[in-house]
Protein backbone atom coordinates (compact mmCIF):
# COMPACT_ATOMS: atom_id res chain seq x y z
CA UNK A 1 0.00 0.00 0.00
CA UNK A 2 2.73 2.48 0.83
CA UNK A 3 3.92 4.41 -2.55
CA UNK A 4 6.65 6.73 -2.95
CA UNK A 5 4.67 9.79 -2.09
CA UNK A 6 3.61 8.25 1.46
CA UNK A 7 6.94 8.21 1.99
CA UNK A 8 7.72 11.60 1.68
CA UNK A 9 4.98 13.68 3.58
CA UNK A 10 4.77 17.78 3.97
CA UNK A 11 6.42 19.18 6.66
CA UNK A 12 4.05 19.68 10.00
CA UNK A 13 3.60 23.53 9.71
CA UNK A 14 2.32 22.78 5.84
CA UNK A 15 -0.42 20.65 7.56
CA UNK A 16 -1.18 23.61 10.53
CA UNK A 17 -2.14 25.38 7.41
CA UNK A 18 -3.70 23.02 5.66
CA UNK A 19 -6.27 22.69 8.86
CA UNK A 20 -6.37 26.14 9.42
CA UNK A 21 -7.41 26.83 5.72
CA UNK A 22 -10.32 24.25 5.61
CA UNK A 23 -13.73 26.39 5.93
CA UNK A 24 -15.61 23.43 6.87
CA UNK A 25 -13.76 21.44 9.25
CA UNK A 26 -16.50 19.57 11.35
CA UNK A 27 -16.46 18.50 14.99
CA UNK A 28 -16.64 15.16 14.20
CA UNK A 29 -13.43 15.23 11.66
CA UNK A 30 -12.39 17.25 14.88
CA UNK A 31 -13.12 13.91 17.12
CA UNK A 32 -11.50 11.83 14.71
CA UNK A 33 -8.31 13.41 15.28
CA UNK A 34 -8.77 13.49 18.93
CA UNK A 35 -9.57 10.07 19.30
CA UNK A 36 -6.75 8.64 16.73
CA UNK A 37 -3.80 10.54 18.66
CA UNK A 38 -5.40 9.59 22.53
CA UNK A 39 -5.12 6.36 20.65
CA UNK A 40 -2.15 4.15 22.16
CA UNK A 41 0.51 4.54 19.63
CA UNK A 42 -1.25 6.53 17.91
CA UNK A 43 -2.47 3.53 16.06
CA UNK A 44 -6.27 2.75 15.63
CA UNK A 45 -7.96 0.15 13.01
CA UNK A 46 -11.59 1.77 11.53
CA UNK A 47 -13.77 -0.57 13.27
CA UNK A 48 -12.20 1.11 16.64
CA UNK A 49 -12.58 4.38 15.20
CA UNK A 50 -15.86 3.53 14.55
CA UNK A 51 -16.90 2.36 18.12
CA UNK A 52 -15.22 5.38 20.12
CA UNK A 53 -16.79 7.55 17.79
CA UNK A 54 -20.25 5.86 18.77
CA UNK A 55 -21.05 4.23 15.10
CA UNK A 56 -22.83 1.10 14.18
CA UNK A 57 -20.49 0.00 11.53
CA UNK A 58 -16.65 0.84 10.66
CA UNK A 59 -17.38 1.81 7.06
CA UNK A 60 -18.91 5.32 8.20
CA UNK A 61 -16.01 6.22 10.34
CA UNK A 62 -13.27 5.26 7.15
CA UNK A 63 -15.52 7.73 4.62
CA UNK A 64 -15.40 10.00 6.82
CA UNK A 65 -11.99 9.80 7.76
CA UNK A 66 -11.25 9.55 4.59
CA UNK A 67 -13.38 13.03 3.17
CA UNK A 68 -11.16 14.80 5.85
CA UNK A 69 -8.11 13.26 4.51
CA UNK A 70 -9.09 14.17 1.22
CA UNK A 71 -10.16 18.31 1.96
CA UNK A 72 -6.27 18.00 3.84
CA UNK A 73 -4.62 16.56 1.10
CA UNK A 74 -6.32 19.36 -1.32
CA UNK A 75 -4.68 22.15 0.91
CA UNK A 76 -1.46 20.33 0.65
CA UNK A 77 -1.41 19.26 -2.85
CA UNK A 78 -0.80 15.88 -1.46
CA UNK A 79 -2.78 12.52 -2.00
CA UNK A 80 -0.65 9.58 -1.97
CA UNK A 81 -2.50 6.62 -3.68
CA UNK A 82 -4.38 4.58 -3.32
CA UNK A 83 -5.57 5.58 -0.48
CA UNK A 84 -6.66 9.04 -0.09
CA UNK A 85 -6.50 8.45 3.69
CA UNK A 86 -2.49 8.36 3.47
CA UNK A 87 -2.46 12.18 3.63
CA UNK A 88 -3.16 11.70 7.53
CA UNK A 89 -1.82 8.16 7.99
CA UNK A 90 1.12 5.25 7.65
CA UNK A 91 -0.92 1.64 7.25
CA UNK A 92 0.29 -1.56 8.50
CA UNK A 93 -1.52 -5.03 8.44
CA UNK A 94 -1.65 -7.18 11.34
CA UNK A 95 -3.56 -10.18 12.12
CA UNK A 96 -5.48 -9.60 8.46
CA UNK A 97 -6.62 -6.07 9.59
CA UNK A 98 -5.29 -2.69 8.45
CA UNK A 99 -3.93 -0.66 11.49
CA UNK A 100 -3.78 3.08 10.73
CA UNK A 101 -1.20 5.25 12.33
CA UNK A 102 -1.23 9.01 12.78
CA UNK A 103 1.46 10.35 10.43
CA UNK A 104 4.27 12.41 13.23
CA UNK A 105 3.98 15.30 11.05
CA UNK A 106 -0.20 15.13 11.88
CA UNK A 107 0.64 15.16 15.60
CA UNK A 108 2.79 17.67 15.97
CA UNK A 109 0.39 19.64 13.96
CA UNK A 110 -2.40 18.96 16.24
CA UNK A 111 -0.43 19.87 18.83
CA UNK A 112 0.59 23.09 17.44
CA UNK A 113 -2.75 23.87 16.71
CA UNK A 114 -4.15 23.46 19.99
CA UNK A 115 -6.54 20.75 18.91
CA UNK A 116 -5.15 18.06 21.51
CA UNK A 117 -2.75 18.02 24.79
CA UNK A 118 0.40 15.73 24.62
CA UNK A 119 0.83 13.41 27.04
CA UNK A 120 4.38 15.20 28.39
CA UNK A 121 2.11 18.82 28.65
CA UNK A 122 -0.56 16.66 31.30
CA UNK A 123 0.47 17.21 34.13
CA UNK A 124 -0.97 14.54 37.26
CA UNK A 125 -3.96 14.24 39.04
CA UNK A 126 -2.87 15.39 42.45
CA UNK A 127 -0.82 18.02 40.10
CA UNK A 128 -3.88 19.08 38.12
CA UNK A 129 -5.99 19.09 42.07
CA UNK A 130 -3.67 20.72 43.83
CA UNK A 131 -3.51 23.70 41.18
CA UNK A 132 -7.38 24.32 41.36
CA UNK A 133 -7.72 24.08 45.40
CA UNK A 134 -4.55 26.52 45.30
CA UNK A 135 -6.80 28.79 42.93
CA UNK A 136 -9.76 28.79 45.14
CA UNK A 137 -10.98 31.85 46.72
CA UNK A 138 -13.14 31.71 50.33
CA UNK A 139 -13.17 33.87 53.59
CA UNK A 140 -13.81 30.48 55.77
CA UNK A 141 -12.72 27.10 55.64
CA UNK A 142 -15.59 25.31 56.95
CA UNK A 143 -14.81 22.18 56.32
CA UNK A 144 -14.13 19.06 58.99
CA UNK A 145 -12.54 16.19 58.85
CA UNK A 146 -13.46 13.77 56.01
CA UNK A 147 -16.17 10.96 56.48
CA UNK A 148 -18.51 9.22 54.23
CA UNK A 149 -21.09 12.26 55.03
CA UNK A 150 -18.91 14.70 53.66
CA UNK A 151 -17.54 12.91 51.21
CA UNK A 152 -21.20 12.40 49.69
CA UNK A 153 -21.42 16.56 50.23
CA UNK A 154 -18.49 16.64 48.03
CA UNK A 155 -19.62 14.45 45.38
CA UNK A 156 -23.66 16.16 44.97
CA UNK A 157 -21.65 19.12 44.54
CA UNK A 158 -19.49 17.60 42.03
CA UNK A 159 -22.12 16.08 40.15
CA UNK A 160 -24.38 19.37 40.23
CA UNK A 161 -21.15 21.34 38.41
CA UNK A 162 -20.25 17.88 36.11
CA UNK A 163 -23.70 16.65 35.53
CA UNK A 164 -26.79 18.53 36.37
CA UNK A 165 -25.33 22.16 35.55
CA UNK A 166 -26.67 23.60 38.39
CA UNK A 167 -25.35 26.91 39.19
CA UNK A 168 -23.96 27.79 42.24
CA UNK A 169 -23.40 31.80 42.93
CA UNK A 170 -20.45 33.76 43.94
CA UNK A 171 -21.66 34.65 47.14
CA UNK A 172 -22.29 30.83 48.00
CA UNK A 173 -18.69 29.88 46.83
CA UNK A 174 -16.52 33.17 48.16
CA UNK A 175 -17.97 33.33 51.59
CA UNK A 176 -17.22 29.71 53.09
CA UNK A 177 -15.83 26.40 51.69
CA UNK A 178 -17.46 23.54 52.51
CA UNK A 179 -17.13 19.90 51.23
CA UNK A 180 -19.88 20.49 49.12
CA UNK A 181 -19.02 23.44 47.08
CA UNK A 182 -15.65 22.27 47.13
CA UNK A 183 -16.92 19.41 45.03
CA UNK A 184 -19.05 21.95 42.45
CA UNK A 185 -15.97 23.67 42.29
CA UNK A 186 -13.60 20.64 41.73
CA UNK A 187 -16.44 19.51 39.03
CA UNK A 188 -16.70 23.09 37.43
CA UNK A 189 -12.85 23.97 36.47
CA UNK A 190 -12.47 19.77 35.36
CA UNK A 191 -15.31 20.01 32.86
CA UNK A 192 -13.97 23.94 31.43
CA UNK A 193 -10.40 21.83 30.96
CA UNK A 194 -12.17 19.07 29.37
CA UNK A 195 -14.09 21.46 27.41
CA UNK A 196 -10.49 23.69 26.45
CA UNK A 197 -9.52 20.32 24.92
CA UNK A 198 -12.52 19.04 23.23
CA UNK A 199 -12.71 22.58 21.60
């Protein structure tokens, strides 16, 4: 499958502008990119594609792949054949099934662009938890020692931020911390990062 143009793809900034200059780059060409670089090594066959991206069957996630890899190759002036989908990918066949792998030059463009976090930028969970409680802003700490009661407190107010979207005010969360708005707070600044990410 590999020709003699797959072997010699653009340069990473030529695909930044290559996704930059697509008018109508849609959120789930978006996904697709998302989900094929979270993907371990980066490799991913269409019928997985096709399940993370919630479809019935794998042939809708490879047109689709595909009809992005073909409005990128048209900004680049690059389609290696036969596959138009070698614009974004390297192929290799294992066990009878063709694995697709996100070309290096897509990745660091996607990372350029914003569009997904690399692993080295993440920082850890008690990293990531330990910058938002040092961001938090109350008068009182009215918290007391943890217990299954106030652990509960924590996760209702979790879930209301995460889950049920309902709004807690300034004045509720500025005045006192307790386990419970500590948990809507927790809840609110995870979902904007996720959000930052998903674009």
């Amino acid at each position: 499958m590999p020709t003699i143009a797959s072997s010699n793809p653009p340069e990473f900034q030529q695909y930044v502008a290559a996704f930059q200059a697509i008018d109508n780059l849609k959120d789930n060409h978006l996904q697709i990119l998302q989900i094929h670089y979270q993907a371990y090594e980066k490799t991913i066959t269409a019928k997985q594609l096709a399940q993370a991206m919630g479809y019935s069957h794998h042939t809708t996630a490879n047109r689709m792949y595909g009809r992005l890899a073909r409005l990128v190759g048209e900004k680049l002036d690059y389609n290696p054949e036969p596959e138009k989908l070698g614009t974004l990918v390297t192929f290799e066949k294992r066990g009878g099934e063709w694995h697709w792998i996100l070309r290096p030059e897509v990745s660091k463009a996607l990372e350029a662009l914003g569009w997904v976090v690399n692993e080295s930028q993440r920082l850890p969970n008690e990293a990531i938890y330990e910058k938002i409680f040092n961001e938090l802003v109350y008068n009182k700490d009215n918290r007391s020692s943890s217990d299954n009661r106030r652990r509960a407190q924590f996760k209702i107010g979790w879930e209301n931020a995460a889950f049920k979207r309902r709004p807690y005010t300034n004045e509720t969360l500025s005045e006192i911390l307790t386990w419970n708005n500590l948990g809507y707070r927790f809840g609110a600044k995870l979902v904007a990062c996720q959000e930052r990410i998903e674009g």
